[in-house]
Protein backbone atom coordinates (compact mmCIF):
# COMPACT_ATOMS: atom_id res chain seq x y z
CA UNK A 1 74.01 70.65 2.39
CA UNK A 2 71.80 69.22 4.96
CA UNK A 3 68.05 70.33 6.46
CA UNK A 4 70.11 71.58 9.49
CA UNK A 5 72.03 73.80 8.02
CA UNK A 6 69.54 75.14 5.54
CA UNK A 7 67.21 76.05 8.26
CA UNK A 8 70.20 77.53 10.39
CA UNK A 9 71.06 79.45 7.39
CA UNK A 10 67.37 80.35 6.92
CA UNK A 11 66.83 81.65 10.92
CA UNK A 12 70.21 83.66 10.71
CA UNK A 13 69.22 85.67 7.59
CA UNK A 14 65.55 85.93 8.70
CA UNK A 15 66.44 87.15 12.00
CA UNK A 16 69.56 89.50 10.69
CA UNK A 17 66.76 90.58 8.25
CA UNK A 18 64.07 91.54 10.69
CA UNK A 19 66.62 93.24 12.91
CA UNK A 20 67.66 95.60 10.08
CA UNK A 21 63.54 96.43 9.45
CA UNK A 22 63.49 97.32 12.73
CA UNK A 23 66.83 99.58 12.55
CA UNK A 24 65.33 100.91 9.02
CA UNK A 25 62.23 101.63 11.11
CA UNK A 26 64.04 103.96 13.78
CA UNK A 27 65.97 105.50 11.27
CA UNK A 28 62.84 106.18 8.98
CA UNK A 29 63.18 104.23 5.81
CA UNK A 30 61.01 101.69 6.99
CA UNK A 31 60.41 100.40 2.94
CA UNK A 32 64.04 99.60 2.29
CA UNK A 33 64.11 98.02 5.37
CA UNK A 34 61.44 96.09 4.31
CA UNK A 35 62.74 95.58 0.50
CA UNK A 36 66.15 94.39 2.73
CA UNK A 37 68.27 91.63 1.30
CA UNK A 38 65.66 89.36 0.09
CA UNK A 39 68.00 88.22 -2.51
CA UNK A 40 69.11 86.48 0.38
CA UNK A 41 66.20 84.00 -0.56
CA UNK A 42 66.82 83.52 -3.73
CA UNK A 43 68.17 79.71 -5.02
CA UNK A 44 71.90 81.41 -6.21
CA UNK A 45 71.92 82.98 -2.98
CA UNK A 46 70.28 80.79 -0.69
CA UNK A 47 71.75 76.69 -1.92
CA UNK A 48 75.49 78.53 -1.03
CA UNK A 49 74.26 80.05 2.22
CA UNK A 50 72.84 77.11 3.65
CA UNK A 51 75.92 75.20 2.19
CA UNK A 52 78.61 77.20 4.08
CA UNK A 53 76.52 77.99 6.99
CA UNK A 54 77.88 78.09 10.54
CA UNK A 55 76.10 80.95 12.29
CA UNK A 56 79.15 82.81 12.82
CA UNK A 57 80.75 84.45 9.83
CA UNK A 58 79.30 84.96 6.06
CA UNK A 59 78.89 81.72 4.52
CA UNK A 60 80.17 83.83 1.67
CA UNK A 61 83.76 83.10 2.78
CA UNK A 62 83.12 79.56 2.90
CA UNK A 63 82.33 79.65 -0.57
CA UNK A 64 85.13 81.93 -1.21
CA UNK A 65 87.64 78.95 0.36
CA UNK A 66 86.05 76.98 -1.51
CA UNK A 67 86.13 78.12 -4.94
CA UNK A 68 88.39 81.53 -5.10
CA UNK A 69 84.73 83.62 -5.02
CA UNK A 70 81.82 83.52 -4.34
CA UNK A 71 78.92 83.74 -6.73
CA UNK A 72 76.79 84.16 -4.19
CA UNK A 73 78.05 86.86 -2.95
CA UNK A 74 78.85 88.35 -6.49
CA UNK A 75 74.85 88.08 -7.17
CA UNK A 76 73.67 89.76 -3.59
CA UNK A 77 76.23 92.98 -3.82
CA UNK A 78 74.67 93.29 -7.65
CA UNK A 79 71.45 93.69 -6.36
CA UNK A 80 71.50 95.26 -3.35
CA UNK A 81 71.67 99.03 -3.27
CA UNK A 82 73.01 98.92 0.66
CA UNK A 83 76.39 97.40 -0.49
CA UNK A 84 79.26 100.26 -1.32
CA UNK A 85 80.50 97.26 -3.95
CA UNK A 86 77.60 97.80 -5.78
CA UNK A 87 78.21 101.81 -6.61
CA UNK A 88 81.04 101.51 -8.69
CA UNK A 89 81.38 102.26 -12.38
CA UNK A 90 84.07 102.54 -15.20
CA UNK A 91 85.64 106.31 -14.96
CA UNK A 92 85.95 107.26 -18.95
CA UNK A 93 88.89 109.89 -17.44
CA UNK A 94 90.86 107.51 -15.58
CA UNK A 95 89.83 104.14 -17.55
CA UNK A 96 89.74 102.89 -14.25
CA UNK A 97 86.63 100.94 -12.23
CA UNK A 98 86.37 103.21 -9.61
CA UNK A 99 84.35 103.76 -6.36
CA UNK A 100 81.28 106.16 -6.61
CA UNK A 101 79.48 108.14 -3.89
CA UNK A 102 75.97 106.45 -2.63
CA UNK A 103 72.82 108.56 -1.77
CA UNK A 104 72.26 109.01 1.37
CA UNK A 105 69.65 106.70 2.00
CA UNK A 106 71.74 103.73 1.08
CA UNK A 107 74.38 104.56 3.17
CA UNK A 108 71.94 104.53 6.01
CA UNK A 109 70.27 101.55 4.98
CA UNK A 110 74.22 100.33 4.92
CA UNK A 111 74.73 101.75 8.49
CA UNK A 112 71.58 99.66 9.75
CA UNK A 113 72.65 96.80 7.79
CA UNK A 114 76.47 96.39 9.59
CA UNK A 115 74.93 97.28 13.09
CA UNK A 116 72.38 94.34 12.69
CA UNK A 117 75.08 91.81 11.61
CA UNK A 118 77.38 92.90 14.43
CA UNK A 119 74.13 92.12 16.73
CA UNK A 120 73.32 88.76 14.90
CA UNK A 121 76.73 87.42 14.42
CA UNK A 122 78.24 88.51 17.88
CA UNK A 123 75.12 87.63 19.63
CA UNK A 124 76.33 88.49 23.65
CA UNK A 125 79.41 89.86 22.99
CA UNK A 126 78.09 92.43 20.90
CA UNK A 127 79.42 96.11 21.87
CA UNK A 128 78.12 99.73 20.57
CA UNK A 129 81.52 99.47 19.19
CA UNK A 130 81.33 96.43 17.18
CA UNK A 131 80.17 97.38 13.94
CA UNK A 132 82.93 100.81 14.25
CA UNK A 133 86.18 98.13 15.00
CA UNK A 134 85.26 95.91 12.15
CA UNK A 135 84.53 99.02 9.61
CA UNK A 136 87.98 99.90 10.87
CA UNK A 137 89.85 96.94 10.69
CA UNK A 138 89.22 96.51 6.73
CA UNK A 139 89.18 100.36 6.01
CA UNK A 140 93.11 100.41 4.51
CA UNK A 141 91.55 97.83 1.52
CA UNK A 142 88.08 98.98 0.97
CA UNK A 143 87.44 100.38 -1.97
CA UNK A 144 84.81 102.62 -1.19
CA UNK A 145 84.14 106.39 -2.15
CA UNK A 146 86.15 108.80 0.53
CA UNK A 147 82.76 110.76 1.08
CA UNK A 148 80.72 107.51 1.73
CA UNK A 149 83.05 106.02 4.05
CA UNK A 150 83.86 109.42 5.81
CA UNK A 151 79.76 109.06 6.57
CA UNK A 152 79.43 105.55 7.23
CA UNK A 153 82.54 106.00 10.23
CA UNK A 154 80.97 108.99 11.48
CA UNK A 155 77.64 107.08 12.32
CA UNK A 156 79.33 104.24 13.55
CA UNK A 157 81.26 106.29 16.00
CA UNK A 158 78.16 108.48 17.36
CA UNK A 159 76.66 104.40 18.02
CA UNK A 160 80.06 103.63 20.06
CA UNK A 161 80.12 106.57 22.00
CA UNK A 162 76.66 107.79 22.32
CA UNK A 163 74.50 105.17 21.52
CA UNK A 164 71.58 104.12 19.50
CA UNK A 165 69.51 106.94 20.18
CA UNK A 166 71.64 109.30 19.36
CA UNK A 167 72.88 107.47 16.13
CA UNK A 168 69.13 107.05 15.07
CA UNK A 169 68.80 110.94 15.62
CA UNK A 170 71.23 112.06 13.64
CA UNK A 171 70.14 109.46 10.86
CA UNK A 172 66.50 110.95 10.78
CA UNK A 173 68.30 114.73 11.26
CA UNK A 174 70.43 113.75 7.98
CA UNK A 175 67.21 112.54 6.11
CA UNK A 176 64.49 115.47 7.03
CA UNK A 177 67.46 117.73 5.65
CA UNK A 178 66.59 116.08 2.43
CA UNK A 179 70.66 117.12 1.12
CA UNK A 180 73.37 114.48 -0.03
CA UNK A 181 76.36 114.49 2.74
């Protein structure tokens, strides 16, 4: 790991991070937004990032080519509410680890979250549409609970057709209804 890619690493999460407090902010959970990621900065999280770093995908998969996982990535999605991987749990019925439905404000904090990366990672070629066509393009092998991903597709696609604004709106509409989706 050099300097220059621990400080790329370091401006890529900061500024990811500080574009999801400001999404956090127009959707009106301002705290999480501020609480955001900073696992990020931790040494299990950070030594990896600024290892695999290259401004343009997760270093995550780096490590993952590297080494079958990432351990990383298996410490951030432990820790982080925002992540679907994170809401899962052992079903006593089914014996199974299965996929369990997040509260709403995670799966906001989760919407903010992907449109900030899509903005970050894509830099001039980001679309409204970017965060919907990746969300699609892993959907068949997510394992995620039908409800939450039901949700997180329907705010993606009022961002892609109607816009920030709109998407925002509906977030704050969802949250002064104070009811799970």
């Amino acid at each position: 790991m050099s300097l220059e890619s621990a400080l790329m690493h370091f401006k890529t999460i900061t500024r990811h991070r500080h574009k999801v407090i400001a999404h956090c902010a127009k959707a009106g959970i301002l705290w999480q937004g501020l609480c955001h990621d900073l696992s990020k900065y931790s040494p299990t999280e950070f030594l990896p990032g600024a290892k695999y770093c290259t401004g343009t995908r997760s270093p995550n998969e780096g490590e993952r080519e590297a080494y079958g996982h990432s351990k990383a990535w298996m410490h951030h999605k432990g820790r982080n509410r925002h992540h679907f991987e994170y809401w899962t749990d052992y079903n006593p019925k089914t014996k199974q680890i299965e996929p369990v439905k997040m509260p709403l404000r995670y799966v906001i904090e989760m919407f903010c979250d992907r449109v900030a990366a899509s903005k970050i990672y894509q830099g001039e070629n980001y679309k409204p549409d970017s965060a919907l066509q990746y969300f699609l393009k892993g959907k068949s092998h997510r394992k995620i609970h039908p409800e939450t991903s039901r949700l997180l597709e329907r705010l993606l696609r009022i961002l892609a057709v109607k816009g920030e604004d709109e998407a925002f709106g509906y977030v704050r509409y969802l949250l002064r209804r104070n009811k799970e989706y």
